[in-house]
PDB file of N, CA and C in Angstrom:
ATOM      1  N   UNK A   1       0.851  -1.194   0.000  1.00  0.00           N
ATOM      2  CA  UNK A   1       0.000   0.000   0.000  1.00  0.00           C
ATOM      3  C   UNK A   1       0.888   1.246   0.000  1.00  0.00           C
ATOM      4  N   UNK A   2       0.374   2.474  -0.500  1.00  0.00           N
ATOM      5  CA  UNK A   2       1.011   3.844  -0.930  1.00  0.00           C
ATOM      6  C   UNK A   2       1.342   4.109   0.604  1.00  0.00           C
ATOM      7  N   UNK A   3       2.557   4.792   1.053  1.00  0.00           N
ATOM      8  CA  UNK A   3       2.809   5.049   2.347  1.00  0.00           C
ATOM      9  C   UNK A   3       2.260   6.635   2.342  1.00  0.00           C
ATOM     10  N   UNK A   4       1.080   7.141   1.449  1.00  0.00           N
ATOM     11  CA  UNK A   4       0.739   8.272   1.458  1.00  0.00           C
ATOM     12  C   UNK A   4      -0.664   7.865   2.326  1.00  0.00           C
ATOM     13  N   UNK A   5      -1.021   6.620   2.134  1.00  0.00           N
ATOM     14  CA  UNK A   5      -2.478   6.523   2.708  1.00  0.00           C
ATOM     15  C   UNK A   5      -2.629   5.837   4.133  1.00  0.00           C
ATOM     16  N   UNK A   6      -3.464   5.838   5.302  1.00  0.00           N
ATOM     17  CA  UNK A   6      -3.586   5.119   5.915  1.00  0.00           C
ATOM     18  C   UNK A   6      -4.671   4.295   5.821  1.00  0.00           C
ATOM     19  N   UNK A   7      -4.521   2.706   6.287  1.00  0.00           N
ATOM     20  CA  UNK A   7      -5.408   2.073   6.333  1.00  0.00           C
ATOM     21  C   UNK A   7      -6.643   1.763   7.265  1.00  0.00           C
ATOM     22  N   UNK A   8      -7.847   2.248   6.927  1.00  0.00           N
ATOM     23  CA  UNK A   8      -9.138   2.482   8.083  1.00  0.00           C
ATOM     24  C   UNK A   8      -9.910   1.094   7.602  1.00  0.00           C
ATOM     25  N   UNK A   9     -10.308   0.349   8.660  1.00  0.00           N
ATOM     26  CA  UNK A   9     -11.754  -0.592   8.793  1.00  0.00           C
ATOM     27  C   UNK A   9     -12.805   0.362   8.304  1.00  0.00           C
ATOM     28  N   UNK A  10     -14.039  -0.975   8.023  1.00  0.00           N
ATOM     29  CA  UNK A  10     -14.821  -0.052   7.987  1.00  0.00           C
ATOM     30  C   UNK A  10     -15.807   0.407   9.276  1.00  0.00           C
ATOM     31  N   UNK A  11     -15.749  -0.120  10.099  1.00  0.00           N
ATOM     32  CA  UNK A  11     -15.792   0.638  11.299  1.00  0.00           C
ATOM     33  C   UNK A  11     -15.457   2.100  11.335  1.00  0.00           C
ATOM     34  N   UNK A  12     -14.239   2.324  11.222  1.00  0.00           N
ATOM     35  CA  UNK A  12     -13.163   3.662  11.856  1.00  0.00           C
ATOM     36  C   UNK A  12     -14.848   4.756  10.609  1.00  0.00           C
ATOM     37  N   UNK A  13     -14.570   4.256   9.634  1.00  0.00           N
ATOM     38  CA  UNK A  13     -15.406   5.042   8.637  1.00  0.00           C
ATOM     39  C   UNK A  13     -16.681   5.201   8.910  1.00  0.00           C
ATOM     40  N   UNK A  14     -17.352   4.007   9.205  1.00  0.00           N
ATOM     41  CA  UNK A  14     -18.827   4.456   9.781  1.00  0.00           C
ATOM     42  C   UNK A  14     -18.919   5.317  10.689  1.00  0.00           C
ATOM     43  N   UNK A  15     -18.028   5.776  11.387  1.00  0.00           N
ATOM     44  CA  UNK A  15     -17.800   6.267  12.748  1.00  0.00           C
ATOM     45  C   UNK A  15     -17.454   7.796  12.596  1.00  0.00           C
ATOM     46  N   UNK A  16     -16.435   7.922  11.598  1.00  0.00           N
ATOM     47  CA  UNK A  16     -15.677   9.582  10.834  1.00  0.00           C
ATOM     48  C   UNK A  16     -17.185   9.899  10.362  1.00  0.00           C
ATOM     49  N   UNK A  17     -17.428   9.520   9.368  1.00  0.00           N
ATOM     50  CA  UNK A  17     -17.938   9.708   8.002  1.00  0.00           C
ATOM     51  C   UNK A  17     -19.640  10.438   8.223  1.00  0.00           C
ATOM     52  N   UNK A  18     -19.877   9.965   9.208  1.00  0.00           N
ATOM     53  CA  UNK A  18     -21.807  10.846   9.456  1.00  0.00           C
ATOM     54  C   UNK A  18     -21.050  11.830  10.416  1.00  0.00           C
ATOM     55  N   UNK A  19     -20.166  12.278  11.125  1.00  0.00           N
ATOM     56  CA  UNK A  19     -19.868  13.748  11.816  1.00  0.00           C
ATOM     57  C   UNK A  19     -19.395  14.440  10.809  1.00  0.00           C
ATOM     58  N   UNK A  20     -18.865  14.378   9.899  1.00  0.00           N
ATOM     59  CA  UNK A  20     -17.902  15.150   8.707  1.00  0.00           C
ATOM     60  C   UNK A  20     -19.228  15.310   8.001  1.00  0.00           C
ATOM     61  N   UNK A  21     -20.163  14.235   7.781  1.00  0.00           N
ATOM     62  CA  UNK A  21     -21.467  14.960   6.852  1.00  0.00           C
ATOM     63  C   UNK A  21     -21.877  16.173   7.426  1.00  0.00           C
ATOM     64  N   UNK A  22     -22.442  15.908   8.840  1.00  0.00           N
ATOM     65  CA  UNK A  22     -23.136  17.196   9.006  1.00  0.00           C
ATOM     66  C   UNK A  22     -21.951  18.076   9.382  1.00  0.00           C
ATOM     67  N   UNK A  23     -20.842  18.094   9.868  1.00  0.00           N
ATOM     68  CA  UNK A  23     -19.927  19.219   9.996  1.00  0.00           C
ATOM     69  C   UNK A  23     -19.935  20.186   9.110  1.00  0.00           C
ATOM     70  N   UNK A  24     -19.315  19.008   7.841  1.00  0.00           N
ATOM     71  CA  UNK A  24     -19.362  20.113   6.567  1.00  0.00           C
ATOM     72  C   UNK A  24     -21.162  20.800   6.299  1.00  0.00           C
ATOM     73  N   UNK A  25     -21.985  20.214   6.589  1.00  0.00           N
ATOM     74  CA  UNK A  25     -23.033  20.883   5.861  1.00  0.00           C
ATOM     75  C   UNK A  25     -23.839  22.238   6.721  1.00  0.00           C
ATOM     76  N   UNK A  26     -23.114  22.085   8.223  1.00  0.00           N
ATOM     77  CA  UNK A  26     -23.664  22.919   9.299  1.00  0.00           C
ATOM     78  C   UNK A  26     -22.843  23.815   8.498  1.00  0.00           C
ATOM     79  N   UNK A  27     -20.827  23.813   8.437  1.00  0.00           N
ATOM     80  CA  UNK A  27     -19.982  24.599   8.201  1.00  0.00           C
ATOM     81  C   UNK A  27     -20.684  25.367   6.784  1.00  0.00           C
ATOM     82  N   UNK A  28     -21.522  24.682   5.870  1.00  0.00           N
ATOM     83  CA  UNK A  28     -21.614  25.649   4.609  1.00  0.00           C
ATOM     84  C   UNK A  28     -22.868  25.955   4.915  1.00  0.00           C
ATOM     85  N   UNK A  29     -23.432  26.295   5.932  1.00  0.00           N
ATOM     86  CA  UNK A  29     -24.726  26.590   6.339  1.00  0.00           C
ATOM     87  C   UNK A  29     -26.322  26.484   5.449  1.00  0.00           C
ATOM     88  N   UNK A  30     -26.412  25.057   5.087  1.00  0.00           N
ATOM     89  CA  UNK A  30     -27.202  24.127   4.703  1.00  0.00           C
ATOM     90  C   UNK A  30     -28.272  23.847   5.808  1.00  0.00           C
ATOM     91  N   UNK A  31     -29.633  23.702   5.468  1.00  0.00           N
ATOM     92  CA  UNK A  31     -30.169  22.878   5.927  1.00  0.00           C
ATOM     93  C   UNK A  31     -30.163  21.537   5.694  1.00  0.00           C
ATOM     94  N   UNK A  32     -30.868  20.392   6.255  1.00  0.00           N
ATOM     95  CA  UNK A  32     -31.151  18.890   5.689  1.00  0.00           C
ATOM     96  C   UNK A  32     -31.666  18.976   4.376  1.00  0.00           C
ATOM     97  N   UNK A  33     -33.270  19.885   4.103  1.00  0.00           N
ATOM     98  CA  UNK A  33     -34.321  20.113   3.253  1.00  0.00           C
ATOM     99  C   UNK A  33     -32.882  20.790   2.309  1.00  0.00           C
ATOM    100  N   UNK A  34     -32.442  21.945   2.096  1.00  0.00           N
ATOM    101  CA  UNK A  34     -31.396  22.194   1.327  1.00  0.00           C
ATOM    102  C   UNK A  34     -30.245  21.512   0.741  1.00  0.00           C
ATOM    103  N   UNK A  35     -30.172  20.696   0.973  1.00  0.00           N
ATOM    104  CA  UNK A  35     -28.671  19.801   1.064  1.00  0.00           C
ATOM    105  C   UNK A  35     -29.231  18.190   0.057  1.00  0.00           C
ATOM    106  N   UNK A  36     -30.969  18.360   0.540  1.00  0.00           N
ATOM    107  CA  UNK A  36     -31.646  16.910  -0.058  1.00  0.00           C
ATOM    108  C   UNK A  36     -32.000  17.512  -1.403  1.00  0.00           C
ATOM    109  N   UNK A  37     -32.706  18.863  -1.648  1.00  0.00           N
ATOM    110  CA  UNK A  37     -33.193  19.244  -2.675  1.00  0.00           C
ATOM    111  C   UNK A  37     -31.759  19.504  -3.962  1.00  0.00           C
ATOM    112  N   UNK A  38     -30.974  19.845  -3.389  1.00  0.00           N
ATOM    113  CA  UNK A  38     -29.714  19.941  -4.199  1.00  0.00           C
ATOM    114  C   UNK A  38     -29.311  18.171  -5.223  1.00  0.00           C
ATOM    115  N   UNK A  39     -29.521  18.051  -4.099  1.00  0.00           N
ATOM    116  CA  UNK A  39     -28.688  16.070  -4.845  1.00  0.00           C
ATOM    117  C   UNK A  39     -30.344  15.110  -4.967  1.00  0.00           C
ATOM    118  N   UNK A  40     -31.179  15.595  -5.096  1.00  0.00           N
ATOM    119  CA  UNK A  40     -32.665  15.129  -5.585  1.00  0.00           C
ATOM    120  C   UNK A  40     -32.714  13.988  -4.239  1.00  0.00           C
ATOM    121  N   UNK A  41     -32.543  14.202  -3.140  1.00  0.00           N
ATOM    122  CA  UNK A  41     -33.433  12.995  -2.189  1.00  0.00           C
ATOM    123  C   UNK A  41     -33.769  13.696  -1.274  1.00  0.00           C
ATOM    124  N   UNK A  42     -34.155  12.784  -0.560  1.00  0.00           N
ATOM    125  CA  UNK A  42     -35.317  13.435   0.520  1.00  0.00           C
ATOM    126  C   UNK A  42     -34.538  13.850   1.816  1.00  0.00           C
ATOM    127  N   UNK A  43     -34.900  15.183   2.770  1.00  0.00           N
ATOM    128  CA  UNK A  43     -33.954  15.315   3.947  1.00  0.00           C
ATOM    129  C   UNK A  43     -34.073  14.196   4.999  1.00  0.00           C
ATOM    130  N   UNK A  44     -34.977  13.073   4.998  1.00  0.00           N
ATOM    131  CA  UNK A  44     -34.929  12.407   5.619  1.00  0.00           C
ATOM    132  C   UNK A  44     -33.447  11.449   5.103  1.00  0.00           C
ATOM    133  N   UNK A  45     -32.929  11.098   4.275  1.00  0.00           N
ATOM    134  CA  UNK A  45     -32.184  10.539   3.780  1.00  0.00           C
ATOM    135  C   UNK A  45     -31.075  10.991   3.948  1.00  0.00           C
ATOM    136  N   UNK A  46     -30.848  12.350   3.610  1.00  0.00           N
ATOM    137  CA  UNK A  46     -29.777  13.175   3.946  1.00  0.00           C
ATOM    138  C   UNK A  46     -29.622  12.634   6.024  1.00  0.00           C
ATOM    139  N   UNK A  47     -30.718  12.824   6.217  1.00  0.00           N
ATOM    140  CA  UNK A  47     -30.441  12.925   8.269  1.00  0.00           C
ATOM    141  C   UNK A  47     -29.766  11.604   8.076  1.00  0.00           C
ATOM    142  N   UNK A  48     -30.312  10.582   7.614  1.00  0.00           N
ATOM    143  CA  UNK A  48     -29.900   9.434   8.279  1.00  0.00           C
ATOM    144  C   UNK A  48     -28.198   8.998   7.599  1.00  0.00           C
ATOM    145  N   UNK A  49     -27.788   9.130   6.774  1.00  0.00           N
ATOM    146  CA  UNK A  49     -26.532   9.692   6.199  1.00  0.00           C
ATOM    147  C   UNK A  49     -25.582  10.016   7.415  1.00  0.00           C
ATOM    148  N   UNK A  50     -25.723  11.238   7.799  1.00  0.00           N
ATOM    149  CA  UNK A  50     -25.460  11.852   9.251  1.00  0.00           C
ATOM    150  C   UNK A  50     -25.687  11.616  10.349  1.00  0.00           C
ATOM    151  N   UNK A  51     -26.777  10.242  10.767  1.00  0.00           N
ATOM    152  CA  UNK A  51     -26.979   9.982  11.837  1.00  0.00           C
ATOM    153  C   UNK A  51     -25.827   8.537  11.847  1.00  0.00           C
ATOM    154  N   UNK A  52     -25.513   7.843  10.816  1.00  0.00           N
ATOM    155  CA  UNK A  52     -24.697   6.574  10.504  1.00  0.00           C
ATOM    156  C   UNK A  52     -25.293   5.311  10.508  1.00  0.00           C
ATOM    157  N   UNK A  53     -27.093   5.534   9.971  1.00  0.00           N
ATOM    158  CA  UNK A  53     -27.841   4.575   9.909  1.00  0.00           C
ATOM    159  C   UNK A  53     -27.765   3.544   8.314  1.00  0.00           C
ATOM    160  N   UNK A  54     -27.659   4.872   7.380  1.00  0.00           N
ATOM    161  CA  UNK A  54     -26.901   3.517   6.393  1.00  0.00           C
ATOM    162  C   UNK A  54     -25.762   4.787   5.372  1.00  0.00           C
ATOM    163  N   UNK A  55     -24.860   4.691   4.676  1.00  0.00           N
ATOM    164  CA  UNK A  55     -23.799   5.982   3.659  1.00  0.00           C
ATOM    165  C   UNK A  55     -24.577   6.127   3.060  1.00  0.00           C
ATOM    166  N   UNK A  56     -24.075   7.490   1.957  1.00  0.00           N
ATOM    167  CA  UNK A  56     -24.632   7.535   1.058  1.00  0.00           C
ATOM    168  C   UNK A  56     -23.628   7.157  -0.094  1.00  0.00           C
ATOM    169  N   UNK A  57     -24.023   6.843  -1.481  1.00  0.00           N
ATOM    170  CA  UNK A  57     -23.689   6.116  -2.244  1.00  0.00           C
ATOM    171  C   UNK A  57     -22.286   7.055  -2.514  1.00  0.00           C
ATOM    172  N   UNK A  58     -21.140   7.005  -3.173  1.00  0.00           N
ATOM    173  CA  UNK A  58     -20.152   7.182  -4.099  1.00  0.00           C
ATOM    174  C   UNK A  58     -20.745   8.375  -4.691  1.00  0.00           C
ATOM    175  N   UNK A  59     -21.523   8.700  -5.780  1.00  0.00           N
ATOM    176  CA  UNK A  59     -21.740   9.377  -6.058  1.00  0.00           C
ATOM    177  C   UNK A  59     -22.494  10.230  -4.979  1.00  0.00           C
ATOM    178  N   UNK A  60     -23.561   9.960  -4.810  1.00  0.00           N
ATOM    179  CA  UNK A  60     -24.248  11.019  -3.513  1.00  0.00           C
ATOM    180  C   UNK A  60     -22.850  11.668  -2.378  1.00  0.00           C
ATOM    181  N   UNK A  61     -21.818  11.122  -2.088  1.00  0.00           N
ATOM    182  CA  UNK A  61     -20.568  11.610  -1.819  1.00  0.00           C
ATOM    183  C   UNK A  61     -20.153  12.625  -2.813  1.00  0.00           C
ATOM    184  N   UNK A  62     -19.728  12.247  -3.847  1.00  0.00           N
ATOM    185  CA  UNK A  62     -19.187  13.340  -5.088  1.00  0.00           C
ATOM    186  C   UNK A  62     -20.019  14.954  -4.827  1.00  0.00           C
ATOM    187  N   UNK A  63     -21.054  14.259  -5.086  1.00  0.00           N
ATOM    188  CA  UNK A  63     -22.354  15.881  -5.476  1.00  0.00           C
ATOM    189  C   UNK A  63     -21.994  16.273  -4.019  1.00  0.00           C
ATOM    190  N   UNK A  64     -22.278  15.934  -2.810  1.00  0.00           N
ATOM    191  CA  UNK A  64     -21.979  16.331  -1.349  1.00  0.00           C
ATOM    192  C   UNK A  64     -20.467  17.675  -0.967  1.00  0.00           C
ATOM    193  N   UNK A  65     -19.334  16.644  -1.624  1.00  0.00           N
ATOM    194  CA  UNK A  65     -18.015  17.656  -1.822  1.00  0.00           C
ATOM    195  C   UNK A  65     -18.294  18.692  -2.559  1.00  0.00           C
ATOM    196  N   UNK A  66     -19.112  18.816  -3.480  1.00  0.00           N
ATOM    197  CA  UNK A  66     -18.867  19.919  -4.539  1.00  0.00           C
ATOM    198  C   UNK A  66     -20.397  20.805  -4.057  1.00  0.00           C
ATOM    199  N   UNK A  67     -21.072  20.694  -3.282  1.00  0.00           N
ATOM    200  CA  UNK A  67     -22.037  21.636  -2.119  1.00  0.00           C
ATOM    201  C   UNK A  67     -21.091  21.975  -1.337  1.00  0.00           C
ATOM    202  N   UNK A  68     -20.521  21.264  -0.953  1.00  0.00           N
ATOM    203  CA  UNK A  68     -19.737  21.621   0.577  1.00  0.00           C
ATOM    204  C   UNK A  68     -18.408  22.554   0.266  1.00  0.00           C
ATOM    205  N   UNK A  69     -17.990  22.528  -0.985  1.00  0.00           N
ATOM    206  CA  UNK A  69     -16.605  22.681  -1.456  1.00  0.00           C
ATOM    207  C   UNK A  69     -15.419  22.067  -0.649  1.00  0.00           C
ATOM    208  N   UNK A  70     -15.655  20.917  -0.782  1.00  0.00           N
ATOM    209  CA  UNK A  70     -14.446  20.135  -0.045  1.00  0.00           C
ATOM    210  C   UNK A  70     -13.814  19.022  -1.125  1.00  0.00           C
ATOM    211  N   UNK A  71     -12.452  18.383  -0.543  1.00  0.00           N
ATOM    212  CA  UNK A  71     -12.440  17.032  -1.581  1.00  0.00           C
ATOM    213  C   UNK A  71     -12.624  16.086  -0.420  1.00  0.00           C
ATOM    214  N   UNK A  72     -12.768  15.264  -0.989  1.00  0.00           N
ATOM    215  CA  UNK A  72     -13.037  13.516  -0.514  1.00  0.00           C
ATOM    216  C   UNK A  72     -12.397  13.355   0.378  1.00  0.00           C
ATOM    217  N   UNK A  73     -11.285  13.367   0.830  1.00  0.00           N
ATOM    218  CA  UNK A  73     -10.164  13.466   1.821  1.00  0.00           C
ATOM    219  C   UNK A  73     -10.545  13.985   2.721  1.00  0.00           C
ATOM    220  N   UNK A  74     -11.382  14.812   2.592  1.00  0.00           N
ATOM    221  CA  UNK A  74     -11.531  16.059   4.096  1.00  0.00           C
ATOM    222  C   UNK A  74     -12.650  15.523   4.789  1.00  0.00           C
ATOM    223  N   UNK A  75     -13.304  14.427   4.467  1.00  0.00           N
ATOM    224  CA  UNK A  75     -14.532  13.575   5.049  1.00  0.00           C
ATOM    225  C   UNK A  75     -13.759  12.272   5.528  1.00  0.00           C
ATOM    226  N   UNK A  76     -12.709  12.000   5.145  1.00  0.00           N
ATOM    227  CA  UNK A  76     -12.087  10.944   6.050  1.00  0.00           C
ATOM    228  C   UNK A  76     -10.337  11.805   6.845  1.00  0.00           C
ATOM    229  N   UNK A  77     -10.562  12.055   7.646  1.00  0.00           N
ATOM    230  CA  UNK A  77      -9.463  13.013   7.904  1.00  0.00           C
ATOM    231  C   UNK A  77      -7.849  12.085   8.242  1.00  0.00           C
ATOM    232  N   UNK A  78      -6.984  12.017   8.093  1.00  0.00           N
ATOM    233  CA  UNK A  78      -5.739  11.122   8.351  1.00  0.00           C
ATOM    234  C   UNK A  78      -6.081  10.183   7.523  1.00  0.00           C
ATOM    235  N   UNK A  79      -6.479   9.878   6.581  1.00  0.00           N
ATOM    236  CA  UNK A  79      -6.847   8.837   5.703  1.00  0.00           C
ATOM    237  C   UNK A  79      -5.108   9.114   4.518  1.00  0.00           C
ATOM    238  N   UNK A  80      -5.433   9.955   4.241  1.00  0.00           N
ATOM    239  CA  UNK A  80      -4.492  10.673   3.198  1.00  0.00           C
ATOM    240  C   UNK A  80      -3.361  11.831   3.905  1.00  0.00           C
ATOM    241  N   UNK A  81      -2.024  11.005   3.168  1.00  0.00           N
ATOM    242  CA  UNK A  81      -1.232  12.169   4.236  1.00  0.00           C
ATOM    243  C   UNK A  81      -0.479  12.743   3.036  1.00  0.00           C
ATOM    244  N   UNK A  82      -0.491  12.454   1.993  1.00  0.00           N
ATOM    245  CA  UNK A  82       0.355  13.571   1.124  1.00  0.00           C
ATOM    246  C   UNK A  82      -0.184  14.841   0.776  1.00  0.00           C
ATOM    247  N   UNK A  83       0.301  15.422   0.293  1.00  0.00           N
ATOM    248  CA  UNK A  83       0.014  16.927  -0.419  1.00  0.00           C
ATOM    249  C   UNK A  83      -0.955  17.719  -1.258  1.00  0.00           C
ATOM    250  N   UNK A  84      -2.086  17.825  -0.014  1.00  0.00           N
ATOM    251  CA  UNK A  84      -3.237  18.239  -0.967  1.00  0.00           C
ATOM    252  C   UNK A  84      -3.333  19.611  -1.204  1.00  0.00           C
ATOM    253  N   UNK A  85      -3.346  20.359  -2.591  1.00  0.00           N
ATOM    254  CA  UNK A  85      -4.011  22.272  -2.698  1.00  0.00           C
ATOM    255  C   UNK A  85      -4.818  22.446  -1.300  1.00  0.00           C
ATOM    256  N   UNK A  86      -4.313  23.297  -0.774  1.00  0.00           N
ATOM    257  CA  UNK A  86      -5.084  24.328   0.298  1.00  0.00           C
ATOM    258  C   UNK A  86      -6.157  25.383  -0.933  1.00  0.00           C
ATOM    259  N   UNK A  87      -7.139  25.381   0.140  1.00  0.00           N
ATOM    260  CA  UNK A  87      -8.208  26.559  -0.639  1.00  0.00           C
ATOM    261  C   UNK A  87      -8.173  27.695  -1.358  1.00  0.00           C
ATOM    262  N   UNK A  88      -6.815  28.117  -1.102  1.00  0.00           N
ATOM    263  CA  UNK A  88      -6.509  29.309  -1.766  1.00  0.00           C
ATOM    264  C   UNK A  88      -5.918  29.029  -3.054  1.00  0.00           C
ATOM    265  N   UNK A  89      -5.132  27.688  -2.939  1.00  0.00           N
ATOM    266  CA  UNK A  89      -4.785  27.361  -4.623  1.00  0.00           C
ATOM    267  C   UNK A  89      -5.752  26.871  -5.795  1.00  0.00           C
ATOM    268  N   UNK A  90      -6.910  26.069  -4.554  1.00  0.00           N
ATOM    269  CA  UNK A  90      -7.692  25.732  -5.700  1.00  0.00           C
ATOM    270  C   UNK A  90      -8.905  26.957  -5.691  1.00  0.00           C
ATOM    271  N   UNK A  91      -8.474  28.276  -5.296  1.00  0.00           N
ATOM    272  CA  UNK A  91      -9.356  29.491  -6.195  1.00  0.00           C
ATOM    273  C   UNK A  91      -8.248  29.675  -7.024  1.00  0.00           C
ATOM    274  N   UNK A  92      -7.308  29.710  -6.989  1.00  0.00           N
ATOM    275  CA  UNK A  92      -6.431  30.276  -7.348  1.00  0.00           C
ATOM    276  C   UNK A  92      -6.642  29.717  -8.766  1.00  0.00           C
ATOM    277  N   UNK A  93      -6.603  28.501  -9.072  1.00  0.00           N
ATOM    278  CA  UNK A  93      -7.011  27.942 -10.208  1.00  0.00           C
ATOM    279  C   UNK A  93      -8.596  28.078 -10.975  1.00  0.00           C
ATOM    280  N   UNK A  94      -9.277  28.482  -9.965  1.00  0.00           N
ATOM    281  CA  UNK A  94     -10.367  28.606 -10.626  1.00  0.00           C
ATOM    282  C   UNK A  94     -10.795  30.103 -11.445  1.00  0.00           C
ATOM    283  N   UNK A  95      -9.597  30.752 -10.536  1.00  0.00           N
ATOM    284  CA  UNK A  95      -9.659  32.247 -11.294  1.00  0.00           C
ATOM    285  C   UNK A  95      -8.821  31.857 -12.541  1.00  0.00           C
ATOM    286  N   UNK A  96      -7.661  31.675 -12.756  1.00  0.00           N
ATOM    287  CA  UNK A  96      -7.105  31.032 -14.481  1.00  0.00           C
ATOM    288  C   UNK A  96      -7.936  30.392 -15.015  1.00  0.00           C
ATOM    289  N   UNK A  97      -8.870  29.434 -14.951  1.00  0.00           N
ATOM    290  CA  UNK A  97      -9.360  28.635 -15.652  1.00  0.00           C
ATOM    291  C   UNK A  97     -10.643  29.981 -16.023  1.00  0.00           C
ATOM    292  N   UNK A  98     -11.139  30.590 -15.504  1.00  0.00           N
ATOM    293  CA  UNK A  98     -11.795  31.792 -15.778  1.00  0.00           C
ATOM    294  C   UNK A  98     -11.293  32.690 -16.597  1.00  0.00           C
ATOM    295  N   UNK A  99      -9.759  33.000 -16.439  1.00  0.00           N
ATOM    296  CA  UNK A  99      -9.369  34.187 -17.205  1.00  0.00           C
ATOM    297  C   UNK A  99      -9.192  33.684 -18.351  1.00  0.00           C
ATOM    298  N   UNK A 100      -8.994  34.715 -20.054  1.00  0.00           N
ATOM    299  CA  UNK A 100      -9.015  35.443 -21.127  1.00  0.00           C
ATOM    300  C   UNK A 100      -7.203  34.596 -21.304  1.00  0.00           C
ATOM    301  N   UNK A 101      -7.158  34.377 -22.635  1.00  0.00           N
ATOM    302  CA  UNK A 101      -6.306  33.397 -22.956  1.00  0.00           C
ATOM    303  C   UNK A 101      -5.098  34.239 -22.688  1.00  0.00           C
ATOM    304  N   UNK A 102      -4.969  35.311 -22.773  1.00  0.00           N
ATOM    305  CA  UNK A 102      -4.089  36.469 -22.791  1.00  0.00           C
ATOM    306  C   UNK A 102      -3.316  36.534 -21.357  1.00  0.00           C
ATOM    307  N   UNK A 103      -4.243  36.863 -20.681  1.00  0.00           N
ATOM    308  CA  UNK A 103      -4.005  36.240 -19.409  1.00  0.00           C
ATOM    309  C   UNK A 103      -3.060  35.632 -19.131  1.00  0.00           C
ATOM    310  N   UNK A 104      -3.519  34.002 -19.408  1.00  0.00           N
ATOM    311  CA  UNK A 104      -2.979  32.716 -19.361  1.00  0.00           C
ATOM    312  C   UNK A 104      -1.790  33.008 -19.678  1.00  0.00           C
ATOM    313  N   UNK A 105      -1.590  33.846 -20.723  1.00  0.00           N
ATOM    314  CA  UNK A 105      -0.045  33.620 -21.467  1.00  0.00           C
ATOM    315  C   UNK A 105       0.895  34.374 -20.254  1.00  0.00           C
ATOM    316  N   UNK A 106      -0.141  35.411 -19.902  1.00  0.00           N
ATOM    317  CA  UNK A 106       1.167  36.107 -18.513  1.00  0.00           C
ATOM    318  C   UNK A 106       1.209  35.508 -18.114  1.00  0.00           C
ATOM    319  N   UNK A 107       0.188  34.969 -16.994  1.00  0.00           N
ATOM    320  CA  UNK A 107       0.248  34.373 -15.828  1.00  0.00           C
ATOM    321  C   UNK A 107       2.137  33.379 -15.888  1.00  0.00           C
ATOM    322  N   UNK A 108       1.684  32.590 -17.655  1.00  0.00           N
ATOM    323  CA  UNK A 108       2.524  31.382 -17.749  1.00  0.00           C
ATOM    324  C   UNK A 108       3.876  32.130 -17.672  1.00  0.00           C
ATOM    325  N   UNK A 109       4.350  33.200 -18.471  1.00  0.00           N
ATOM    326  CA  UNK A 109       5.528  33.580 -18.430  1.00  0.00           C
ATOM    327  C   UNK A 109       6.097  34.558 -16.831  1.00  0.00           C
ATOM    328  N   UNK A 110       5.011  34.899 -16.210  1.00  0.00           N
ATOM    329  CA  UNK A 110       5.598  35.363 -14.704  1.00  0.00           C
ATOM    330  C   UNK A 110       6.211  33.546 -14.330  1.00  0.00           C
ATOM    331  N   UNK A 111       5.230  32.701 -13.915  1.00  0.00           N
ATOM    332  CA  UNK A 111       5.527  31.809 -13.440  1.00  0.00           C
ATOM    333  C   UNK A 111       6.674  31.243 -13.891  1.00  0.00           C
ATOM    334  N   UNK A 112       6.851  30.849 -15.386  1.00  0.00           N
ATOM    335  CA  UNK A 112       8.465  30.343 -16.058  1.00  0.00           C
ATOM    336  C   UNK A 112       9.512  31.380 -15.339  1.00  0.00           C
ATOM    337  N   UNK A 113       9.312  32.663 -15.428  1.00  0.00           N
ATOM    338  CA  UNK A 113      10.423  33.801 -14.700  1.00  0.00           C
ATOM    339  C   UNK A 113      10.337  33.098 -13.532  1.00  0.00           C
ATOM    340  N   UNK A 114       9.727  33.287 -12.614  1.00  0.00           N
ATOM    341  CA  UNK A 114       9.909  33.336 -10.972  1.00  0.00           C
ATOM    342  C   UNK A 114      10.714  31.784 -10.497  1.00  0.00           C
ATOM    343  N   UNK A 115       9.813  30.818 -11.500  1.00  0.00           N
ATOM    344  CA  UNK A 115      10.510  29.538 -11.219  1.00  0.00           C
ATOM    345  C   UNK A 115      11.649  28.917 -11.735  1.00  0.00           C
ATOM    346  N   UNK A 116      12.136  30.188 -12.523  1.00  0.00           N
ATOM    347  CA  UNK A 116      13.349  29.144 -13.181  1.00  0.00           C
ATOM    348  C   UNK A 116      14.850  29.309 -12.280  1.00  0.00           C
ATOM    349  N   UNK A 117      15.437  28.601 -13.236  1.00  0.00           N
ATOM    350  CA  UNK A 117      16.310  27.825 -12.193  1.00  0.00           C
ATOM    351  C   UNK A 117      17.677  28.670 -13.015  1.00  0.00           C
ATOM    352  N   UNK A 118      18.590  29.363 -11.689  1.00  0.00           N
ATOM    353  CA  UNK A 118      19.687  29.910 -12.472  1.00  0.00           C
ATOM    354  C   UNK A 118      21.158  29.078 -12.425  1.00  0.00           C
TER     355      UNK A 118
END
């Protein structure tokens, strides 16, 4: 196994995984009814998700991170120990992927300047 990951039962996960639901969804200030109407199910479904009565699927995870603006990692915490973008890089990218090709071309030649190697 990658010595980037640690290995969790699924215990340890049933256990993380419904406090990190509602953490993140209190933290992006969601209701249940808000959070169910977004990913098409019912807030009863969403509660029980968060209560650790049964997960929600892989995907119902996916759509969840991208409400919450989190990655996958941040719902199992010490799971993953290498090097993930902090929040500010991944705006940081979302403003380039936004900007005007012109842009792009600075952005690229500050960055070749600043990073090259003398």
């Amino acid at each position: 196994m990658d010595k980037e990951f640690k290995k969790l039962n699924i215990e340890e996960i049933n256990n993380i995984l419904p406090q990190k639901l509602k953490h993140f969804r209190e933290q992006a200030g969601l209701s249940l009814r808000e959070v169910a109407k977004k990913i098409d199910k019912s807030p009863g479904q969403v509660s029980l998700w968060e209560k650790g009565v049964n997960p929600p699927s892989c995907i119902d995870l996916f759509k969840l991170c991208i409400i919450y603006d989190i990655m996958l990692p941040d719902l199992f915490p010490g799971i993953y120990k290498g090097t993930r973008p902090v929040k500010q890089e991944i705006e940081l990218v979302k403003k380039y992927r936004a900007a005007d090709p012109e842009v792009k071309i600075t952005i690229q030649k500050i960055l070749d300047y600043t990073t090259r190697k003398e």
